[in-house]
N, C-alpha and C. Protein backbone atom coordinates (compact mmCIF):
# COMPACT_ATOMS: atom_id res chain seq x y z
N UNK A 1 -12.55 -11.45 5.33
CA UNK A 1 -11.80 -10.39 4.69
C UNK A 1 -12.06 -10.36 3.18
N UNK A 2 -12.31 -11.45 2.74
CA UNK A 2 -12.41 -11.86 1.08
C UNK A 2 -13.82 -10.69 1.06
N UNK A 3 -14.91 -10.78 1.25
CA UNK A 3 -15.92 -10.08 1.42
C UNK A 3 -15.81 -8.72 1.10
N UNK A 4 -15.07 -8.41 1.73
CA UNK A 4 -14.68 -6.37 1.71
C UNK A 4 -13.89 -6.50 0.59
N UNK A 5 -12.71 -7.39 0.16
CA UNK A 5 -12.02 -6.76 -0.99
C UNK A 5 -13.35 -6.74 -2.07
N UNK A 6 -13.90 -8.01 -2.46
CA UNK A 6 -14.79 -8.16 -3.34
C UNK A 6 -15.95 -7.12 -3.65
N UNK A 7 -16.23 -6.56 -2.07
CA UNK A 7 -17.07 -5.25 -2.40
C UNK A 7 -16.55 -4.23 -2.57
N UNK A 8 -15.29 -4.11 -2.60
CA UNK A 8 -14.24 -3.21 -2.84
C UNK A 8 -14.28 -2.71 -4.60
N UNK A 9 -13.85 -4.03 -4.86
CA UNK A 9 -14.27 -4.18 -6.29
C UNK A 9 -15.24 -4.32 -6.95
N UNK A 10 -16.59 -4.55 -6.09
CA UNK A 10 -17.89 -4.16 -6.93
C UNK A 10 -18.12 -2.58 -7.08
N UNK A 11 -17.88 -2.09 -5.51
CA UNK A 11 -18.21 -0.46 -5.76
C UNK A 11 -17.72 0.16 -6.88
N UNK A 12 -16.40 -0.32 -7.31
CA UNK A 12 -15.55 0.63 -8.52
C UNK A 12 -15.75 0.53 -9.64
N UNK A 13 -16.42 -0.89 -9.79
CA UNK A 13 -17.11 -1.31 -10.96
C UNK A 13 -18.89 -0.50 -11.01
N UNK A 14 -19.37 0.21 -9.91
CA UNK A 14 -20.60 0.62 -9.90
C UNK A 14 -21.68 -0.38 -9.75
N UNK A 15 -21.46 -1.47 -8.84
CA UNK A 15 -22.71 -2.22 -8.21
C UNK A 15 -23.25 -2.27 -7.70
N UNK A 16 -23.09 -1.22 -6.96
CA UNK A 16 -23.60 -0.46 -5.77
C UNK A 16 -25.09 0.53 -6.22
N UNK A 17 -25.46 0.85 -5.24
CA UNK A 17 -26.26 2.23 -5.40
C UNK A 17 -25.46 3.18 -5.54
N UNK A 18 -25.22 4.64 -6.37
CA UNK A 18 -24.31 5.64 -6.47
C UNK A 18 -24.30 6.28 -5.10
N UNK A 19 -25.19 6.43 -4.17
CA UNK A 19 -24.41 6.67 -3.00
C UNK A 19 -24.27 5.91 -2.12
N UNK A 20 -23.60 5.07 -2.63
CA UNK A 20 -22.66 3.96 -1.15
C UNK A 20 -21.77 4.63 -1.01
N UNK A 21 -21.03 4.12 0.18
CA UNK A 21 -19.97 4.96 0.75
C UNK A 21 -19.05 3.74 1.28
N UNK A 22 -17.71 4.38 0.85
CA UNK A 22 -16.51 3.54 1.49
C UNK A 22 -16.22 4.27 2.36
N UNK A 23 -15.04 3.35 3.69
CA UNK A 23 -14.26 4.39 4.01
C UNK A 23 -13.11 3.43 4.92
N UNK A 24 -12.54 3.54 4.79
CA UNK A 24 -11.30 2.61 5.16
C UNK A 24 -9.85 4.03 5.83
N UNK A 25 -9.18 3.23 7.27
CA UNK A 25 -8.34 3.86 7.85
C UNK A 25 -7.44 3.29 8.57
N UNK A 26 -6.50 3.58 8.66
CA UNK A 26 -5.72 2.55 9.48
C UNK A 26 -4.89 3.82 10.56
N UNK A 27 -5.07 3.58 11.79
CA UNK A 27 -4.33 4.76 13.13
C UNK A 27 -3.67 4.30 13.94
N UNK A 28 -2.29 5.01 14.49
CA UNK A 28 -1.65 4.35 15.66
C UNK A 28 -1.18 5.17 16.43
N UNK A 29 -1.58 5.49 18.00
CA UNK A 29 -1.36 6.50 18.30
C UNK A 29 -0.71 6.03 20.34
N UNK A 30 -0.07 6.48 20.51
CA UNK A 30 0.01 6.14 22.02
C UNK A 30 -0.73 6.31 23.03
N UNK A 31 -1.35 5.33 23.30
CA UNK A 31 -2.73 5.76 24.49
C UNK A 31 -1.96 5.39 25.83
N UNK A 32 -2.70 5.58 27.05
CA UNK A 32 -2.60 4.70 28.21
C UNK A 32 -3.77 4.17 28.26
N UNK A 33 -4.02 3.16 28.72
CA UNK A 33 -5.02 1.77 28.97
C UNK A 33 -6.13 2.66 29.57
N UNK A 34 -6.46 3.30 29.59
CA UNK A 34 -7.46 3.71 30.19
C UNK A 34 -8.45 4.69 28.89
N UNK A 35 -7.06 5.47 28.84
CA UNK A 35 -7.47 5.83 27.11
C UNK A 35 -7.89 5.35 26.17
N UNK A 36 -7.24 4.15 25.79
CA UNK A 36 -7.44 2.67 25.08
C UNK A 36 -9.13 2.06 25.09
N UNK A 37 -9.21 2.00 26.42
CA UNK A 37 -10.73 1.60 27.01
C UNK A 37 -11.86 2.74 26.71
N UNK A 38 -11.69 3.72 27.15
CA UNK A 38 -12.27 4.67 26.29
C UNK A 38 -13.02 4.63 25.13
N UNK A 39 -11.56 4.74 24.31
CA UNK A 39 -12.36 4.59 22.67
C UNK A 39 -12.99 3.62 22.53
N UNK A 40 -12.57 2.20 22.87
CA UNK A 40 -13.32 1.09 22.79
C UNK A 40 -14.91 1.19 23.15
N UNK A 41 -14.83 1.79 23.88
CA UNK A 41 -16.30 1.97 24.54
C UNK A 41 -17.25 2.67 23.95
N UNK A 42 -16.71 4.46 23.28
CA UNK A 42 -17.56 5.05 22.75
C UNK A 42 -17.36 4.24 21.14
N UNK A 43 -16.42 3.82 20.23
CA UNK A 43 -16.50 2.91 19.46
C UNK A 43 -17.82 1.82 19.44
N UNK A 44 -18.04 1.21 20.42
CA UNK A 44 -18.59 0.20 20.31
C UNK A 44 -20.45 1.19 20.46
N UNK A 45 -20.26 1.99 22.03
CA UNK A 45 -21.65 2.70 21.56
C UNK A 45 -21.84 3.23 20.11
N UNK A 46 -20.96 3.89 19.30
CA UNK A 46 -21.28 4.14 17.77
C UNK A 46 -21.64 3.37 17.05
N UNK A 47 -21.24 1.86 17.11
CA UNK A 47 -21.75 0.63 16.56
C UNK A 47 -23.04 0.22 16.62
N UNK A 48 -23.22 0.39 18.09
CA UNK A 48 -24.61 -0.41 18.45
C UNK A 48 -25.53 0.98 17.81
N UNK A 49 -24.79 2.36 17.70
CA UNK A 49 -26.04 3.22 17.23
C UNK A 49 -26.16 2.79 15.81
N UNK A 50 -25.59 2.72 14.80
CA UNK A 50 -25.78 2.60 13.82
C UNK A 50 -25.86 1.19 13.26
N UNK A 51 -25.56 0.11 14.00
CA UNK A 51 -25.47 -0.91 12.98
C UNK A 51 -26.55 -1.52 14.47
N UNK A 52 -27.33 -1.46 15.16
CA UNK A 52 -28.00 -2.27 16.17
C UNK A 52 -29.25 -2.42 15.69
N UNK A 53 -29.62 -3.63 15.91
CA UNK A 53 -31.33 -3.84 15.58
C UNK A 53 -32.11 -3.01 15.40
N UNK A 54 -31.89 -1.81 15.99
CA UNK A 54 -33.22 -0.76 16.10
C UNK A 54 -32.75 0.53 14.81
N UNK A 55 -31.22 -0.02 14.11
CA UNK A 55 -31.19 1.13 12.80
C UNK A 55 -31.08 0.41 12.19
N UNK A 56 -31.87 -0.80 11.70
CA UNK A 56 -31.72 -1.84 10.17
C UNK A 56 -33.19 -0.83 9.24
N UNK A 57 -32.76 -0.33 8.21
CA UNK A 57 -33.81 0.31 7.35
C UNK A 57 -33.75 -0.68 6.14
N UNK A 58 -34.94 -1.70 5.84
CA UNK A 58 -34.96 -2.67 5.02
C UNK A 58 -35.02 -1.97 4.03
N UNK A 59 -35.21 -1.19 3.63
CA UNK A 59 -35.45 -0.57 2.30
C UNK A 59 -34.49 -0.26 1.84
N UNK A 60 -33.34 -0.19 2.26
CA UNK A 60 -31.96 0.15 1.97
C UNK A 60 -31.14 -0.76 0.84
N UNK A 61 -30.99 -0.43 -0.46
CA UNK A 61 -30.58 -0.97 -1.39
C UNK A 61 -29.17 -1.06 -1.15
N UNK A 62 -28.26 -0.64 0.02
CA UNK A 62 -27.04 -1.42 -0.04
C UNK A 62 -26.99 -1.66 1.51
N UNK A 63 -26.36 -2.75 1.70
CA UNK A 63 -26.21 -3.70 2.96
C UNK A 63 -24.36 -3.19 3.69
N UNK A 64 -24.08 -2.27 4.42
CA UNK A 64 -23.17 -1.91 4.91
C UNK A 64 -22.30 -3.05 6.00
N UNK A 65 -21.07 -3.25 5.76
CA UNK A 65 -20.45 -3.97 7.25
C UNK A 65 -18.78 -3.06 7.41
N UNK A 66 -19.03 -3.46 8.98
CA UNK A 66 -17.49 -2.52 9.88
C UNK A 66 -17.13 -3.31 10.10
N UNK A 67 -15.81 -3.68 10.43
CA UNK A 67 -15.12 -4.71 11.22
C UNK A 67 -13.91 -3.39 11.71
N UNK A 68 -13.58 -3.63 13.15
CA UNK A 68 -12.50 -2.87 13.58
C UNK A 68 -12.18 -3.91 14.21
N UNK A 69 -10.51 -3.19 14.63
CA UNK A 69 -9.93 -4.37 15.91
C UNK A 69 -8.92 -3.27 16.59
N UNK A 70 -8.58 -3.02 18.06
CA UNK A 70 -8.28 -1.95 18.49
C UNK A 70 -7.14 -3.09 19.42
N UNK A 71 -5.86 -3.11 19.37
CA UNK A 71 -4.57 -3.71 19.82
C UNK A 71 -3.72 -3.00 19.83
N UNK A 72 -2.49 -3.37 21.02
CA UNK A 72 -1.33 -2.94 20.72
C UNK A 72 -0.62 -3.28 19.92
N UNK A 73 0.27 -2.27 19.52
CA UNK A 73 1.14 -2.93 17.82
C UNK A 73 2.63 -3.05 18.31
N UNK A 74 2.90 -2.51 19.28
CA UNK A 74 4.57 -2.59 19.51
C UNK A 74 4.73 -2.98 20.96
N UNK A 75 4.60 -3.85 21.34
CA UNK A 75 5.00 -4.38 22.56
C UNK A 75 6.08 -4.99 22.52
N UNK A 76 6.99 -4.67 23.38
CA UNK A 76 8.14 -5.27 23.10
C UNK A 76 8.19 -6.88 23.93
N UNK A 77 9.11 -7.38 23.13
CA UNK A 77 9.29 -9.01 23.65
C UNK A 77 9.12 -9.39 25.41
N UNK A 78 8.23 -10.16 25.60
CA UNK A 78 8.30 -10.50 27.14
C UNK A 78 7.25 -9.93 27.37
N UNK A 79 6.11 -9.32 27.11
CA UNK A 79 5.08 -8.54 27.84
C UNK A 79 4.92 -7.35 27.51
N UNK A 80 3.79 -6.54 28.25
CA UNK A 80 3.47 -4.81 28.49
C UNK A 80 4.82 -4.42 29.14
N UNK A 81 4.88 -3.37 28.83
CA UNK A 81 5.52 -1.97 29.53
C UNK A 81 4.66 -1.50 30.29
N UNK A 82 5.74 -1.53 31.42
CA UNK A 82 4.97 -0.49 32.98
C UNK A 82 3.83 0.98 32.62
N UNK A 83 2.49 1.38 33.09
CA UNK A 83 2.13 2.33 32.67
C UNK A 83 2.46 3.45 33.83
């Protein structure tokens, strides 16, 4: 996590190439598990398109990283709720 703030604070300082790009989000929305699985899935195909062995462009003067994490946030005490 130290990593992202620090490049957080290089970009603003301009250490970057002028077009790097941030982009930071935080969402919470009610799925059913199936829904849930879903996104995970086309999520992860978007990953492997853009960040997979076969789109590394060495020439690229800035080095990009994602980290997501896709959980439930309100489960109540004792387990899931029935879907």
């Amino acid at each position: 996590m130290q990593d992202y703030r620090q490049a957080l604070v290089d970009l603003e300082f301009g250490m970057f190439d002028p077009a790097a790009r941030w982009a930071g989000a935080e969402h919470a929305a009610r799925l059913r598990s199936e829904r849930a699985a879903e996104f995970a899935e086309r999520l992860q195909e978007l990953v492997a398109e853009y960040f997979g062995p076969d789109s590394v462009d060495w020439s690229s003067p800035v080095k990009y990283g994602f980290r997501w994490v896709l959980t439930p946030v309100d489960l109540p005490p004792g387990g899931a709720p029935a879907e």
